[in-house]
Protein backbone atom coordinates (compact mmCIF):
# COMPACT_ATOMS: atom_id res chain seq x y z
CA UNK A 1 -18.51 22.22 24.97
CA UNK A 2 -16.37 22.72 22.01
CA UNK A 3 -16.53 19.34 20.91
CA UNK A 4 -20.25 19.13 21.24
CA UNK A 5 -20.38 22.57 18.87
CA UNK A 6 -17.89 21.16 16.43
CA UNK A 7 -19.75 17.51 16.21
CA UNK A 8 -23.02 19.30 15.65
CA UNK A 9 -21.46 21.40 12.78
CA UNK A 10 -19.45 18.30 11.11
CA UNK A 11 -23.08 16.78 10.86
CA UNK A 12 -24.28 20.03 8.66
CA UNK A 13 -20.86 19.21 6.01
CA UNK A 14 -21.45 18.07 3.18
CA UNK A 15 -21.85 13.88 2.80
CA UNK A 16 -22.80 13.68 -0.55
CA UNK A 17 -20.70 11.87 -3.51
CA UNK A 18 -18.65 15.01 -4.13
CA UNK A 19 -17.66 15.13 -0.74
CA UNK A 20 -17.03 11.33 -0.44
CA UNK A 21 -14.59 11.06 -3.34
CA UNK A 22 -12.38 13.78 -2.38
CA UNK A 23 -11.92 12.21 1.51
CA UNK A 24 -10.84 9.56 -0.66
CA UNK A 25 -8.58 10.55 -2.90
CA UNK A 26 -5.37 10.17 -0.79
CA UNK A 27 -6.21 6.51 -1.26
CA UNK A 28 -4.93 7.14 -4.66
CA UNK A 29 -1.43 7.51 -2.97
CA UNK A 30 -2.51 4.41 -0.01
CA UNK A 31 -3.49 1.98 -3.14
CA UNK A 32 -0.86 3.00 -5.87
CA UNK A 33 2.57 2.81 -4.36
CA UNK A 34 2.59 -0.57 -2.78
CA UNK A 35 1.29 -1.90 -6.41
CA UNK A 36 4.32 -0.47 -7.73
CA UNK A 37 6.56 -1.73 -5.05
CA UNK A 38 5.37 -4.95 -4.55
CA UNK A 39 5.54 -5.74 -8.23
CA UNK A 40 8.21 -4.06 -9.61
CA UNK A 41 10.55 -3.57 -6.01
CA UNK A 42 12.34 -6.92 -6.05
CA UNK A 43 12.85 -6.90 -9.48
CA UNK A 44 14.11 -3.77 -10.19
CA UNK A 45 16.44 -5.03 -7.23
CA UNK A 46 17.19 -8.41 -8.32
CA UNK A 47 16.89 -8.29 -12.32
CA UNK A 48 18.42 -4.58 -12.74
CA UNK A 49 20.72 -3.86 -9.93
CA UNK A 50 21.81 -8.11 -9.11
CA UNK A 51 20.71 -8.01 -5.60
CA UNK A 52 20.81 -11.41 -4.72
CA UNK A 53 16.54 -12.12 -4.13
CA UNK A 54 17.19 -13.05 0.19
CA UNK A 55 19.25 -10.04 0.22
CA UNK A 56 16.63 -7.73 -1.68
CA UNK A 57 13.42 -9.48 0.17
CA UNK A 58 15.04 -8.39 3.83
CA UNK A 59 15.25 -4.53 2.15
CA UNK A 60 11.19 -4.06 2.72
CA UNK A 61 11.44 -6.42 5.79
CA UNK A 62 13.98 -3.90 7.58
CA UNK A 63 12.11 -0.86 6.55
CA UNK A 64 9.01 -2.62 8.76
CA UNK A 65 11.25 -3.23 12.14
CA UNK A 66 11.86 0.63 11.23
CA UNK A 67 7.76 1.07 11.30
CA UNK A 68 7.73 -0.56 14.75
CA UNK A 69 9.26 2.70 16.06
CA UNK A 70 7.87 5.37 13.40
CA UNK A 71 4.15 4.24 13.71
CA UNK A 72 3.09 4.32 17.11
CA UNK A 73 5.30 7.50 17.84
CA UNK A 74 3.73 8.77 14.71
CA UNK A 75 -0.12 7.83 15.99
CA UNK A 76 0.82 9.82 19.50
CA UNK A 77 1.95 12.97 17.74
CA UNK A 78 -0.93 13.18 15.41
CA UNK A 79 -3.76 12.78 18.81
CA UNK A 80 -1.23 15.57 20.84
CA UNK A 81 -0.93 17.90 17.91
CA UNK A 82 -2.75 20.99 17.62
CA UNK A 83 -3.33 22.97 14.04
CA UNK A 84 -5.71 25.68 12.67
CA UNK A 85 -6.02 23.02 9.70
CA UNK A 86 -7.00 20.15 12.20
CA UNK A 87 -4.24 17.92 13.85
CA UNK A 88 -4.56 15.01 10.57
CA UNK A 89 -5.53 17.40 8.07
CA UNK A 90 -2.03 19.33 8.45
CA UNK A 91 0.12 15.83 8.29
CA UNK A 92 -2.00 15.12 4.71
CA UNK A 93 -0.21 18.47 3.94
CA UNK A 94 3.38 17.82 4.67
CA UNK A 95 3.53 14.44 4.05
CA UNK A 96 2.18 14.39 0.79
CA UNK A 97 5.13 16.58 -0.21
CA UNK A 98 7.85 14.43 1.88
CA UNK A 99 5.98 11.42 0.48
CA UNK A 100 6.41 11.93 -3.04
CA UNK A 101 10.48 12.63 -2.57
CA UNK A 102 10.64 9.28 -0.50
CA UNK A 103 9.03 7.51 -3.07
CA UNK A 104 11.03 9.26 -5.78
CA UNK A 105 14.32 8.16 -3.70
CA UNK A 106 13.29 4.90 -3.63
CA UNK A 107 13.78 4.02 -7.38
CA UNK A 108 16.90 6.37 -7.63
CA UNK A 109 20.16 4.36 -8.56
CA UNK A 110 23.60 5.21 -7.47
CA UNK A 111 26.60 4.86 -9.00
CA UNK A 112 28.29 1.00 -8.17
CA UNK A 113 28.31 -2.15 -8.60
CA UNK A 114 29.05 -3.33 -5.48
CA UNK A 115 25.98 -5.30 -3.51
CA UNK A 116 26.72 -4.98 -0.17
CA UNK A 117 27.04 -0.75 -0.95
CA UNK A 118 23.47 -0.93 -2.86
CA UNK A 119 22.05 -3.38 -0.20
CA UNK A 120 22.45 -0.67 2.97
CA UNK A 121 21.70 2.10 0.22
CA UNK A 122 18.52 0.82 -0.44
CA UNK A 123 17.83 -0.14 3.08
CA UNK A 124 18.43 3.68 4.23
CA UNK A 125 15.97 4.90 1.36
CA UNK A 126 13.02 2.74 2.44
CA UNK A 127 13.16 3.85 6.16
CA UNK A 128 12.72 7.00 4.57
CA UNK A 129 9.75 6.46 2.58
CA UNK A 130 8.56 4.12 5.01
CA UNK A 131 8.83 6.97 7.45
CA UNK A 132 7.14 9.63 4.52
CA UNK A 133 4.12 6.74 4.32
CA UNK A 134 3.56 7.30 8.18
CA UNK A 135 3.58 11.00 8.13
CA UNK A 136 0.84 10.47 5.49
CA UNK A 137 -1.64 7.25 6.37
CA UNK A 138 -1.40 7.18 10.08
CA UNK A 139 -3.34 10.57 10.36
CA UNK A 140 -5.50 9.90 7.51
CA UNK A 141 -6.49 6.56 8.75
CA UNK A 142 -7.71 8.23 11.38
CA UNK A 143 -9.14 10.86 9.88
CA UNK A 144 -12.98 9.47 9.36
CA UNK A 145 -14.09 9.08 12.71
CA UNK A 146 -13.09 12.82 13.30
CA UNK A 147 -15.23 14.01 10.14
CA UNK A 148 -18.33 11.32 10.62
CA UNK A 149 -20.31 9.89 13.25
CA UNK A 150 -23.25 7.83 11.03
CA UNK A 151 -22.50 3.81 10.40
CA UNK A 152 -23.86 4.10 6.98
CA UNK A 153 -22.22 7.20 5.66
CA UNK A 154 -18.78 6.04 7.13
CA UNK A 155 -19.17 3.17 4.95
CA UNK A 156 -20.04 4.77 2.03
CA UNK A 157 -17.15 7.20 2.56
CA UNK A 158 -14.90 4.03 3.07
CA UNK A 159 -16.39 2.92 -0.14
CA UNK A 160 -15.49 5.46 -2.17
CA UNK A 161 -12.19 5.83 -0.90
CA UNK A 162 -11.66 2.34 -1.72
CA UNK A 163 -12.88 3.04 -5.23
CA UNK A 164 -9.66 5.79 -5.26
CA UNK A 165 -7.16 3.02 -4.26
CA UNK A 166 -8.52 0.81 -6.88
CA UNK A 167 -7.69 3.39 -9.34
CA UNK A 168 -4.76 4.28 -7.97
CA UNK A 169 -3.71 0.48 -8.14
CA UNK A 170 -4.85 0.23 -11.98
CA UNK A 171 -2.76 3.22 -12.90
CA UNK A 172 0.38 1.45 -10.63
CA UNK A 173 -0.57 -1.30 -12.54
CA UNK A 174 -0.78 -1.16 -15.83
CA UNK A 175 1.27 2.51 -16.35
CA UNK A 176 4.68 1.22 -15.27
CA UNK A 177 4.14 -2.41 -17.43
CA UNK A 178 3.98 -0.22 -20.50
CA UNK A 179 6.48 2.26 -19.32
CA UNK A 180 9.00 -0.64 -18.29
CA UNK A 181 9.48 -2.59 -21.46
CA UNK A 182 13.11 -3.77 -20.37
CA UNK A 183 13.42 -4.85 -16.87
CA UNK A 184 16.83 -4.37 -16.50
CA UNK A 185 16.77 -0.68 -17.41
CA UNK A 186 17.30 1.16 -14.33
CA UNK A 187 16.05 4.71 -15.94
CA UNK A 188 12.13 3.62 -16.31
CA UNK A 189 11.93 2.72 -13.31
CA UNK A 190 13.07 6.29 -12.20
CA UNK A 191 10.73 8.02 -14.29
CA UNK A 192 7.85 5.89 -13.37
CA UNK A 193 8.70 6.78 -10.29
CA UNK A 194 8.81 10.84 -10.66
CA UNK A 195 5.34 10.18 -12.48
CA UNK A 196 3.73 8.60 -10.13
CA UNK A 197 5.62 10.66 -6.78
CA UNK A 198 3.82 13.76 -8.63
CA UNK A 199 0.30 11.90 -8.60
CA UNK A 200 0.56 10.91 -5.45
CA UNK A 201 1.49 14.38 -3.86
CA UNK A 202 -1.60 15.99 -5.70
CA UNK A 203 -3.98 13.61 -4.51
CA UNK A 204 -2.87 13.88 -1.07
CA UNK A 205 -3.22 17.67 -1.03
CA UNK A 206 -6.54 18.08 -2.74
CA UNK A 207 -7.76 15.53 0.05
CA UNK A 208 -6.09 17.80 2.75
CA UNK A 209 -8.30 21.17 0.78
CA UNK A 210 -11.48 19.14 1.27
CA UNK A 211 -11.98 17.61 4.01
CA UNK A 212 -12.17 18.36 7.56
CA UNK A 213 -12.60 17.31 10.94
CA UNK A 214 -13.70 18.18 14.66
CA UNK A 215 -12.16 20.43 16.91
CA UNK A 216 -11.13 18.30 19.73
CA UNK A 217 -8.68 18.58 22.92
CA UNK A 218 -5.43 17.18 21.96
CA UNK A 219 -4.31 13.61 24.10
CA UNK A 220 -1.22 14.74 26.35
CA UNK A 221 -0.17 11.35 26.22
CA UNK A 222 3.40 11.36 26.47
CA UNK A 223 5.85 10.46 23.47
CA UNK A 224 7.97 8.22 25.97
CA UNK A 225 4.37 6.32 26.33
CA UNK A 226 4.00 6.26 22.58
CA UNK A 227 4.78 2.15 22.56
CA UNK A 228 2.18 1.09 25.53
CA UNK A 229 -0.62 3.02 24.77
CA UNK A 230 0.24 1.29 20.76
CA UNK A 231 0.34 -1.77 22.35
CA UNK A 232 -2.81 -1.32 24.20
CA UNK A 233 -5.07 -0.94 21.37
CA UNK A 234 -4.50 -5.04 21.49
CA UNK A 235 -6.59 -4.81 24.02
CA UNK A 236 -9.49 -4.97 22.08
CA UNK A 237 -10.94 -8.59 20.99
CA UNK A 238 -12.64 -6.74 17.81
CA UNK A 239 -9.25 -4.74 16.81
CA UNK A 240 -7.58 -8.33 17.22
CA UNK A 241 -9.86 -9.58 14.99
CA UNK A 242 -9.79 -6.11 12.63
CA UNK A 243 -5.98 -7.48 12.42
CA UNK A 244 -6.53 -10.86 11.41
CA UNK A 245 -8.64 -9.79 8.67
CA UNK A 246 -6.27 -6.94 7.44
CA UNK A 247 -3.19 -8.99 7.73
CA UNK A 248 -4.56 -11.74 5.67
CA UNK A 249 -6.59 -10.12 3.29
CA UNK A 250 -3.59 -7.57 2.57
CA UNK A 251 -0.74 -10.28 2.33
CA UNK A 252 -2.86 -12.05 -0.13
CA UNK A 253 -3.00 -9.65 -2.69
CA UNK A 254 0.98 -8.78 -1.86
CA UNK A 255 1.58 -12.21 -2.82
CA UNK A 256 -0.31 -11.57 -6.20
CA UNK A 257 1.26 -8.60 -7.36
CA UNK A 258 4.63 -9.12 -5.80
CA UNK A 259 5.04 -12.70 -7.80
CA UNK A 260 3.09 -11.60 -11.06
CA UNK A 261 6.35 -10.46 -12.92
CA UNK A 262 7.82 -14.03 -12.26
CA UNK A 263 4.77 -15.78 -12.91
CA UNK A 264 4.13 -14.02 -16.06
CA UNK A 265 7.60 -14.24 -17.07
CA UNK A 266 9.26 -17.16 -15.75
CA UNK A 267 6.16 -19.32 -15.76
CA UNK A 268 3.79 -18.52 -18.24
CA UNK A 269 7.01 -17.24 -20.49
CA UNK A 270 4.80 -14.08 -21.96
CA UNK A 271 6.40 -11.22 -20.65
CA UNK A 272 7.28 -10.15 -23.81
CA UNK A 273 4.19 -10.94 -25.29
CA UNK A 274 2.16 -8.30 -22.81
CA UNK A 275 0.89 -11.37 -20.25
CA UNK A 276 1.66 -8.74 -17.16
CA UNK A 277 0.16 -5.79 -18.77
CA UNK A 278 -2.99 -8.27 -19.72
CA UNK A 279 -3.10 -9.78 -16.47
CA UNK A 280 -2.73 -6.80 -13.88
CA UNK A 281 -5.11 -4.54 -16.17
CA UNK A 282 -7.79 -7.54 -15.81
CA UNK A 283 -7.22 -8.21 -12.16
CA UNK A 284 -7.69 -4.20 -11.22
CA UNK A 285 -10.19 -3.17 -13.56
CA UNK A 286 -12.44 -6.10 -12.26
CA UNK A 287 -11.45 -4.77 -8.80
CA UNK A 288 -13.08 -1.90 -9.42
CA UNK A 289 -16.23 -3.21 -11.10
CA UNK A 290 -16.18 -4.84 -7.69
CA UNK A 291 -16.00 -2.10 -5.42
CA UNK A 292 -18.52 -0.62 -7.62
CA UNK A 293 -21.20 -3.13 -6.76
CA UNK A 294 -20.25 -4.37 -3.20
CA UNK A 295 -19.89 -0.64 -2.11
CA UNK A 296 -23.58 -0.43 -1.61
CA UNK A 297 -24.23 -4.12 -0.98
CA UNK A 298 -21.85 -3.31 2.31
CA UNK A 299 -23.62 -0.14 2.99
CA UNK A 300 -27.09 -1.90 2.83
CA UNK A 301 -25.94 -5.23 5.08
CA UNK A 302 -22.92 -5.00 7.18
CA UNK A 303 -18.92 -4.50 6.80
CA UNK A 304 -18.60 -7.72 7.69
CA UNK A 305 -20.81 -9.54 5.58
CA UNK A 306 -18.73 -8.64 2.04
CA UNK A 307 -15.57 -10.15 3.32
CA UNK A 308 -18.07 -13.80 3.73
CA UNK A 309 -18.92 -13.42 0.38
CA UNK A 310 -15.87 -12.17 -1.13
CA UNK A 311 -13.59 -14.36 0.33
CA UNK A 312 -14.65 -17.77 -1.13
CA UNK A 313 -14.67 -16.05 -4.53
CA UNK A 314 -11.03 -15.12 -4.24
CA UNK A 315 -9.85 -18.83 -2.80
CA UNK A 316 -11.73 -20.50 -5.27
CA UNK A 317 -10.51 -18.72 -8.72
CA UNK A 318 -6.75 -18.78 -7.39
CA UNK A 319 -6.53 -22.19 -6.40
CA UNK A 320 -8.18 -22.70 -10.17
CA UNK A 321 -4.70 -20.95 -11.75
CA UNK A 322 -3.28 -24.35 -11.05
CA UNK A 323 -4.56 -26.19 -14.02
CA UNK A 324 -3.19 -23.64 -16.31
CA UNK A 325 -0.20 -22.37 -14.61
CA UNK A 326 2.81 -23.70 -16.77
CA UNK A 327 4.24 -22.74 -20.36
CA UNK A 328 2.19 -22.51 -23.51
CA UNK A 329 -1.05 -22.20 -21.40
CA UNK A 330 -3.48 -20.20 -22.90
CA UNK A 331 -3.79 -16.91 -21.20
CA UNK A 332 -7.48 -16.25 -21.17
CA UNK A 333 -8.37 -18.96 -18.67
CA UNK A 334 -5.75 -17.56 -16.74
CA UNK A 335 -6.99 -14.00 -17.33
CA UNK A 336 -11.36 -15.05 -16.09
CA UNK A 337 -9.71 -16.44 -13.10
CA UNK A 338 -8.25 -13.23 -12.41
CA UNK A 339 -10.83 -11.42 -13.08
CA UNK A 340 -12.99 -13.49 -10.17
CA UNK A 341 -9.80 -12.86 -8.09
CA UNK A 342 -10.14 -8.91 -8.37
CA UNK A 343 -13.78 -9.06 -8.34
CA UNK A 344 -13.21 -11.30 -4.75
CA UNK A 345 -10.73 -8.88 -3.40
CA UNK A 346 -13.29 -5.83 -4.04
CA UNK A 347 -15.53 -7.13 -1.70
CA UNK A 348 -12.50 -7.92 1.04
CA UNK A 349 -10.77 -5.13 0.31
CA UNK A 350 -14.41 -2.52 0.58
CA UNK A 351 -14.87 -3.70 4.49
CA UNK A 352 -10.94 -3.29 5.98
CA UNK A 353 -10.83 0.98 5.85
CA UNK A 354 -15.02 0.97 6.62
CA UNK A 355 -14.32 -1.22 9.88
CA UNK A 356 -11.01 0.36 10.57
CA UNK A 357 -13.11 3.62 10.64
CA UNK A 358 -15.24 2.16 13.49
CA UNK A 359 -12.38 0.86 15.93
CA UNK A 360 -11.70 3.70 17.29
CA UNK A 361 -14.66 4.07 19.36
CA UNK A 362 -14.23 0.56 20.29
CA UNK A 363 -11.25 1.28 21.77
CA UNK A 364 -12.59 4.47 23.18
CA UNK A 365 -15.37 2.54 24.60
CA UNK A 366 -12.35 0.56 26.57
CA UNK A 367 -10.18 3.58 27.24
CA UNK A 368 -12.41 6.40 28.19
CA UNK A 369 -9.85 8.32 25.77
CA UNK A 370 -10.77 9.39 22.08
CA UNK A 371 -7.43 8.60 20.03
CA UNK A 372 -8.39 7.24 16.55
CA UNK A 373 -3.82 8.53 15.61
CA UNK A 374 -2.84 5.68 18.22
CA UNK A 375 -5.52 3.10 16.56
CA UNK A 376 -4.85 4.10 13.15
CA UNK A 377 -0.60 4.24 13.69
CA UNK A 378 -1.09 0.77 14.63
CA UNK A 379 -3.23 -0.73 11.77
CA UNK A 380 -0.96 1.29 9.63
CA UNK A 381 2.01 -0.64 11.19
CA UNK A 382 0.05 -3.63 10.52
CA UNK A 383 -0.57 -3.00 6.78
CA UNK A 384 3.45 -2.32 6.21
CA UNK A 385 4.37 -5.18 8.38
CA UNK A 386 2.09 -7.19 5.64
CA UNK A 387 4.14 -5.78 2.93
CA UNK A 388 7.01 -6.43 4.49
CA UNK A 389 6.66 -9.55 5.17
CA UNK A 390 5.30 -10.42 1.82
CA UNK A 391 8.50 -8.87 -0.15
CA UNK A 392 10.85 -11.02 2.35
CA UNK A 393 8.50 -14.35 2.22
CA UNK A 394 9.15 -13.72 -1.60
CA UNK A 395 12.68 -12.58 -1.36
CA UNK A 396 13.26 -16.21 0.82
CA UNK A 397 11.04 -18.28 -0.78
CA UNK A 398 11.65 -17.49 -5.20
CA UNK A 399 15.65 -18.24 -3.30
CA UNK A 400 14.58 -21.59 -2.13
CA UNK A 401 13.33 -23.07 -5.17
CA UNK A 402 16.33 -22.11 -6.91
CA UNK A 403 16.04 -18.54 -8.62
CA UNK A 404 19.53 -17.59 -10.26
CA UNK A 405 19.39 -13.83 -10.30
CA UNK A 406 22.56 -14.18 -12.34
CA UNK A 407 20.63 -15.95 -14.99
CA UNK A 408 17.69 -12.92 -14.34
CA UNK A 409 20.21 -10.05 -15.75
CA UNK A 410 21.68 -12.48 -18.62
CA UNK A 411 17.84 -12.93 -19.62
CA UNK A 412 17.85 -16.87 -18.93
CA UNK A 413 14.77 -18.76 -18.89
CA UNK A 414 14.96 -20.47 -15.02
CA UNK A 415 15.55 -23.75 -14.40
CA UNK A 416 12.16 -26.19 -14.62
CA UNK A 417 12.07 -26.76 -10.98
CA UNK A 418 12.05 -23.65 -10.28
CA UNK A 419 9.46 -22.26 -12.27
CA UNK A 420 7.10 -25.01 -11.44
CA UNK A 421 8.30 -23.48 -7.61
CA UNK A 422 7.40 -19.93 -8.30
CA UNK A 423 3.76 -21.07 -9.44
CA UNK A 424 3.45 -23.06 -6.42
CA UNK A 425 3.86 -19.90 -4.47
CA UNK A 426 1.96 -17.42 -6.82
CA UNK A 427 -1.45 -19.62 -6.09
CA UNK A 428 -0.93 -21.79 -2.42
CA UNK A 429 0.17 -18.48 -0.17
CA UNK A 430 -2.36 -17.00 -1.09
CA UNK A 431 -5.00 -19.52 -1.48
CA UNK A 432 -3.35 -19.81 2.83
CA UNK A 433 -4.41 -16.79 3.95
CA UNK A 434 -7.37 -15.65 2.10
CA UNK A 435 -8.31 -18.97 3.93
CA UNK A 436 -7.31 -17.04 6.73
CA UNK A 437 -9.18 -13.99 5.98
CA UNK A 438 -12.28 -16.06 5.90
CA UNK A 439 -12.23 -17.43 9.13
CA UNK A 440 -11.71 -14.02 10.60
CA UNK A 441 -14.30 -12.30 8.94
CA UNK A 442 -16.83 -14.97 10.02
CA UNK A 443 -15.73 -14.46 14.01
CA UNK A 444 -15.60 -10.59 13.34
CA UNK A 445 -18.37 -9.18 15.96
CA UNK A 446 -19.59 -6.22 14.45
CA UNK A 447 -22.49 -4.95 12.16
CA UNK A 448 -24.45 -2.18 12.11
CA UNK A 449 -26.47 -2.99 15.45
CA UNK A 450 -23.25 -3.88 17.01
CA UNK A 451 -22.01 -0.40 16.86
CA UNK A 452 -24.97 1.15 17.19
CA UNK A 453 -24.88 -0.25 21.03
CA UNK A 454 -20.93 0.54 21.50
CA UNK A 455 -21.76 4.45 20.18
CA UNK A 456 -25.08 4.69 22.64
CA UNK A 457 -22.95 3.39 25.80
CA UNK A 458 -20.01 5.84 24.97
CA UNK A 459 -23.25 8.32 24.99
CA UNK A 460 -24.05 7.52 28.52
CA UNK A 461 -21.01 7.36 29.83
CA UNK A 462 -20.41 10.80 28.21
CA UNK A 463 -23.66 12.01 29.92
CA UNK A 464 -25.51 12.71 27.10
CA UNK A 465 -27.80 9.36 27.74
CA UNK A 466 -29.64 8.34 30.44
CA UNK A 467 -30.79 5.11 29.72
CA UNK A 468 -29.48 1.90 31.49
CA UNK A 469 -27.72 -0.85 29.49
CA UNK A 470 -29.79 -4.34 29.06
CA UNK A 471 -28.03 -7.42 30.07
CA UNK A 472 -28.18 -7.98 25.58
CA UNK A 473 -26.45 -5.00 25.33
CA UNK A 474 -23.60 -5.94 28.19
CA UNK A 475 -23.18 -9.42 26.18
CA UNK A 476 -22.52 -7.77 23.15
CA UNK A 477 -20.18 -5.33 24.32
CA UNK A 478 -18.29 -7.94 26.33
CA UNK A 479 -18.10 -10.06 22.76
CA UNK A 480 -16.63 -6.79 21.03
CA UNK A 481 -14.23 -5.46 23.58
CA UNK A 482 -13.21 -8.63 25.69
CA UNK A 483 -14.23 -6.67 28.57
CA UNK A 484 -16.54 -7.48 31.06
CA UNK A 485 -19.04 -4.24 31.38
CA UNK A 486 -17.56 -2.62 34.48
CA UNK A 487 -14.33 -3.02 33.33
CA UNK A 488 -15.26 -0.33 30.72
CA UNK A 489 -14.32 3.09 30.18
CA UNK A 490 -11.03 3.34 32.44
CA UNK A 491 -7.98 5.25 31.50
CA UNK A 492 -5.76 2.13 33.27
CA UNK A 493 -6.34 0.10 30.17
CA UNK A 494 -4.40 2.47 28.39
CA UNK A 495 -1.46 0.82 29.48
């Protein structure tokens, strides 16, 4: 009965624009700090500090194996929690503030030379923010489905939040490029770092004063059960799929922004000349002139139906960089392509968080069990595996073509080979998976009418429908879930 009364008064809050852009304003925190890391991480580890790049690429990679035990615990204390502020609404509170330290930490030098001391250091301080980025984004991720039921205004909610990490990513952009003239000075980094620790903890907490969510019974699932009932969410043929398409779109932009500062400066040579400033501010302003127009295109068609159009845009402008990827190439072609690359990702980038908002009932279609903490701890999980993997890919790969970090600190141009190696990378990974990210978002199984039928048979099995499911319906439920119809709704496929 209380749930009932608290859905039926979520439905009277307020779903206007107001509304929308302060549920997504944490985003701000969600879309900023993996700009800064991916781009400026490694070489504020390999260009000031000497890291060698292997040994600074597994830093990130061993903060994820840290996220396989922090995330799904994390999603099963958020669904048993109970708090006058609302189970996910009281983690935006705390973490925010143990967020920004973490991310402070992160970018805080200490005093030696000696690389196998800075290697564990730094290793230590990214399980902590790693851990402070949990506390934060597993809750919030699943914070939607608690505050809306509608298709439509999820989406447009998604929208707008992804408008907020947009910003967020043009301020972690373009801020710390003009901040950080000199890459080996270890100070700028710091106090980019205390800037942008300080943005991110207000944005979190005005999104914890206004939003909200429904009173529900908390899940007495057992912490020791944290890791089955994770890997349960599997389960589900559409959160498989969810995966595939936030896995590949994700990595894809890593791979931009984690190899633009060697691509601008041991490619193209223009570092100095304001190429990365130039290039980053074109690629996320044109993301957000994208999420500006595919926000309602989405909202009008389907979640799924951006990502098809989106996607070719994106493989087709990066695999153009090749022409005019090498020394003494004139930045502006270099620059349109970028901005079809940003423009691209908009339209990727506006469907993950709206679908990601719908799999929990999916999986509580499966489960018989409402716990949008477990599903969003593990797509959470997935997004920091993705960065993860990215910075070690990069760490392993810039190594493999030859990159002399000892020739990075003495300010050496690299060696030919390896430059021509680095562009390689900067345009074929990606080019991969947004590939990738295609062919997932054309098998993806859900639109509007899709869910529409997965929220009606919840409503019968809840009671509160009577009608009987058509044989259509049963198809299209089987196609979403993998399950066959009577296999529905049972608490054994929690585990």
């Amino acid at each position: 009965m209380k749930e009932k009364i608290s859905a039926m008064a979520g439905k009277y809050r307020g779903t206007g624009a107001v509304t929308g852009l302060i549920y997504g304003m944490a985003e701000f925190y969600g879309g900023g700090a993996f700009v800064i890391i991916n781009t400026f991480f490694m070489v504020f580890l390999t260009k000031a500090l000497g890291i060698p790049a292997a040994w600074a690429g597994a830093i990130p990679l061993a903060g994820k194996v840290w996220d396989a035990i922090t995330d799904p615990i994390m999603g099963n204390i958020t669904d048993r929690t109970t708090s006058r502020f609302g189970p996910k609404r009281f983690y935006l509170l705390i973490g925010g503030i143990i967020s920004a330290i973490t991310f402070v930490l992160l970018w805080t030098t200490i005093p030696t030379d000696d690389k196998t001391t800075l290697f564990i250091y730094y290793i230590v301080i990214y399980c902590l923010f790693s851990t402070g980025f949990t506390i934060i984004m597993v809750p919030y991720n699943g914070l939607l489905p608690d505050m809306i039921d509608d298709y439509a205004i999820r989406s447009k909610f998604s929208a707008m939040r992804m408008i907020w990490s947009t910003l967020g990513a043009i301020a972690a952009g373009i801020l710390p490029t003009l901040m950080i003239e000199n890459t080996l000075d270890t100070k700028m980094y710091f106090k980019v770092a205390l800037l942008f620790g300080t943005l991110f903890c207000m944005s979190s907490l005005i999104t914890f004063m206004g939003t909200w969510e429904k009173i529900k019974n908390p899940v007495k699932t057992p912490i020791s059960e944290s890791f089955s009932q994770a890997a349960s969410v599997f389960k589900s043929r559409a959160f498989r799929l969810f995966i595939g398409i936030y896995l590949s779109g994700q990595c894809a932009m890593d791979f931009v922004s984690g190899m633009a500062i060697y691509y601008v400066d041991d490619v193209l040579n223009g570092y100095k000349n304001g190429y990365l400033t130039m290039l980053m501010g074109v690629l996320l302003v044109s993301q957000l002139v994208g999420m500006l127009i595919f926000g309602p295109v989405m909202t009008r068609t389907s979640k799924r139906t951006t990502i098809l159009i989106g996607a070719p845009i994106r493989l087709i402008c990066t695999l153009a960089l090749l022409a005019f990827s090498h020394e003494g190439g004139s930045i502006y072609p270099i620059l349109a392509l970028s901005a079809g690359i940003g423009i691209g990702n908009a339209a990727t980038l506006t469907s993950i968080f709206a679908i990601l908002a719908d799999m929990a009932e999916v999986d509580e279609l499966i489960t018989s069990v409402s716990r949008p903490g477990i599903v969003s701890g593990m797509a959470t999980f997935a997004r920091k595996i993705s960065a993860g993997l990215s910075a070690w890919l990069i760490g392993i790969l810039i190594a493999l073509v030859g990159y002399d970090t000892n020739m990075a600190q003495s300010g050496l141009r690299q060696s030919l080979h390896t430059r021509n190696g680095i562009a390689m990378i900067f345009i074929f990974l990606p080019a991969v998976l947004v590939t990738l990210l295609l062919i997932f978002g054309y098998i993806f199984p859900i639109t509007k009418k899709e869910f529409d039928v997965v929220q009606r048979d919840i409503a019968r099995r809840k009671g509160d429908d009577d009608s009987t499911a058509t044989e259509e319906e049963k198809r299209i439920l089987k196609c979403i879930t993998g399950f066959e119809y009577d296999k529905l709704w049972n608490e054994e496929n929690q585990k």
